[in-house]
Protein backbone atom coordinates (compact mmCIF):
# COMPACT_ATOMS: atom_id res chain seq x y z
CA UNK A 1 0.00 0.00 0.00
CA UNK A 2 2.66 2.41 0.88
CA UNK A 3 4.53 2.10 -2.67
CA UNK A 4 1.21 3.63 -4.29
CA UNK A 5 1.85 7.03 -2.50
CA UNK A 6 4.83 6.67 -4.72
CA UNK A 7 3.58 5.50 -7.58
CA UNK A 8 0.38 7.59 -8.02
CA UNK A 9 2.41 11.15 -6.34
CA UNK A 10 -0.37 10.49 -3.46
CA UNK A 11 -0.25 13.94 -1.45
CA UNK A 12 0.33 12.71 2.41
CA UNK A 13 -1.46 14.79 4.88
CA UNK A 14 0.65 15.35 7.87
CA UNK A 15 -1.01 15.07 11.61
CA UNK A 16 -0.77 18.79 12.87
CA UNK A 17 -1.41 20.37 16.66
CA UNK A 18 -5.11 21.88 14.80
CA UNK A 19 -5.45 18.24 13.49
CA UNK A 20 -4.76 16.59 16.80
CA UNK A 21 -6.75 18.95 18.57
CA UNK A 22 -9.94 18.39 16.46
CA UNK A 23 -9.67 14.75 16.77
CA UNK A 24 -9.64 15.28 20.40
CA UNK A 25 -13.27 16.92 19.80
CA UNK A 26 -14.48 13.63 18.16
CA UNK A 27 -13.08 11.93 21.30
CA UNK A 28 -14.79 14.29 23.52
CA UNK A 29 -18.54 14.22 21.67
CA UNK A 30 -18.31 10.42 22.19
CA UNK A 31 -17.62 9.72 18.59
CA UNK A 32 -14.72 8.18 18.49
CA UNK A 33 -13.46 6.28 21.34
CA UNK A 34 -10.30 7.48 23.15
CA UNK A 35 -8.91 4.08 22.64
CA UNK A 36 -8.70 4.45 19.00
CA UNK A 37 -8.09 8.42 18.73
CA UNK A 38 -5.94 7.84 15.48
CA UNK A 39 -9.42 7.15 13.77
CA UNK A 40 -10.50 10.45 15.05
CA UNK A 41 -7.25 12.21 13.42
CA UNK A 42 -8.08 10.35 10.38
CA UNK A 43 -11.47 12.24 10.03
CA UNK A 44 -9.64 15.30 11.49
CA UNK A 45 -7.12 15.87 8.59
CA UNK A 46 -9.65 15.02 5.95
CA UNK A 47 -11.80 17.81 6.92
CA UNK A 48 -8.78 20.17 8.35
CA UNK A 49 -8.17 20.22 4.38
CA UNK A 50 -11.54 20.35 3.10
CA UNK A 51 -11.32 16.99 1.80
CA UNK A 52 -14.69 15.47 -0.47
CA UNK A 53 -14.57 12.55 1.56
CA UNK A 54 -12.92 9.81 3.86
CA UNK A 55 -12.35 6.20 2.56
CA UNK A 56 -12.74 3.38 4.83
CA UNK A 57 -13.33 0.05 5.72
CA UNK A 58 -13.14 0.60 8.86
CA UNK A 59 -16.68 -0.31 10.04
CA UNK A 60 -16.08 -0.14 13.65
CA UNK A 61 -14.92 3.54 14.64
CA UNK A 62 -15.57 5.79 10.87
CA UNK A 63 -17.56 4.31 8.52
CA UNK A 64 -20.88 4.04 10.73
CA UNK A 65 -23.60 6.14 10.75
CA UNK A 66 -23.49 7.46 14.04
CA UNK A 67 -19.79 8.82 13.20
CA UNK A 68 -21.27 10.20 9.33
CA UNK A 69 -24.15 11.97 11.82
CA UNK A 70 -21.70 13.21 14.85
CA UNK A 71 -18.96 14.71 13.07
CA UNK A 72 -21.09 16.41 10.35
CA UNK A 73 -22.43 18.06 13.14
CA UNK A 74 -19.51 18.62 14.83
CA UNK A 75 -17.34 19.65 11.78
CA UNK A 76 -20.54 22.65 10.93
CA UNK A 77 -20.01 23.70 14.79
CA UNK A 78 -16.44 24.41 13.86
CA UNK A 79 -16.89 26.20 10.38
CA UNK A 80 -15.78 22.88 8.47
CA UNK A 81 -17.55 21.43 5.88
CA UNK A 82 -19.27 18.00 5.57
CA UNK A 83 -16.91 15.05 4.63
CA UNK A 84 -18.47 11.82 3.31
CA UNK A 85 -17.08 9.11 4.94
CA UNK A 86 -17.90 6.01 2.51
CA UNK A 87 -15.64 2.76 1.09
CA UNK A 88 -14.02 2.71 -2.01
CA UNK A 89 -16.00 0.90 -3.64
CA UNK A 90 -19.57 3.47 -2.99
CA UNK A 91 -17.08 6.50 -4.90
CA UNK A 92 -15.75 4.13 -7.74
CA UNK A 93 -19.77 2.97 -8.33
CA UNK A 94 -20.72 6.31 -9.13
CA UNK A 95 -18.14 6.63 -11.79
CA UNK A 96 -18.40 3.53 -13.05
CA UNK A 97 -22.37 3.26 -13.39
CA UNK A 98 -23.80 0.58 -15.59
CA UNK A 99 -26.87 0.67 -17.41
């Protein structure tokens, strides 16, 4: 996985103080676990940079609705947009659509 930042000039996003401190507000609304704050920063940096969306297959911590419902919410409070956190597969359907 890591040779495809290579490959495909993948832009890494960097964990920040702003970054770590917003995860820490997912933590705190009962979001995301403390246990697994790094999914927190994952959602964090996406929307610190006005990303479209978060990939996932992580079914457990992002990619559930309560998270999709919590940190829109949360990410409006804090003048961030809303990030659609969805797998792979959901954004390659839509551009791939059969008839």
């Amino acid at each position: 996985m890591l040779s495809l930042i290579t490959d495909y000039g993948l832009t890494v996003l960097d964990i920040s103080e702003e970054s770590d401190q917003f995860a820490n507000e997912y933590v705190t609304e009962g979001i995301i676990p403390e246990r697994f704050r790094i999914d927190g920063a994952h959602i964090a940096i996406a929307s610190l940079h006005g990303l479209d969306y978060v990939l996932s297959y992580n079914f457990r911590h992002i990619n559930k609705a309560k998270t999709k419902l919590l940190t829109e919410r949360v990410n409006r409070e804090h003048g961030y947009g809303t990030i659609v956190i969805c797998t792979a597969k959901e954004v390659l359907d839509d551009e791939y659509e059969t008839e």
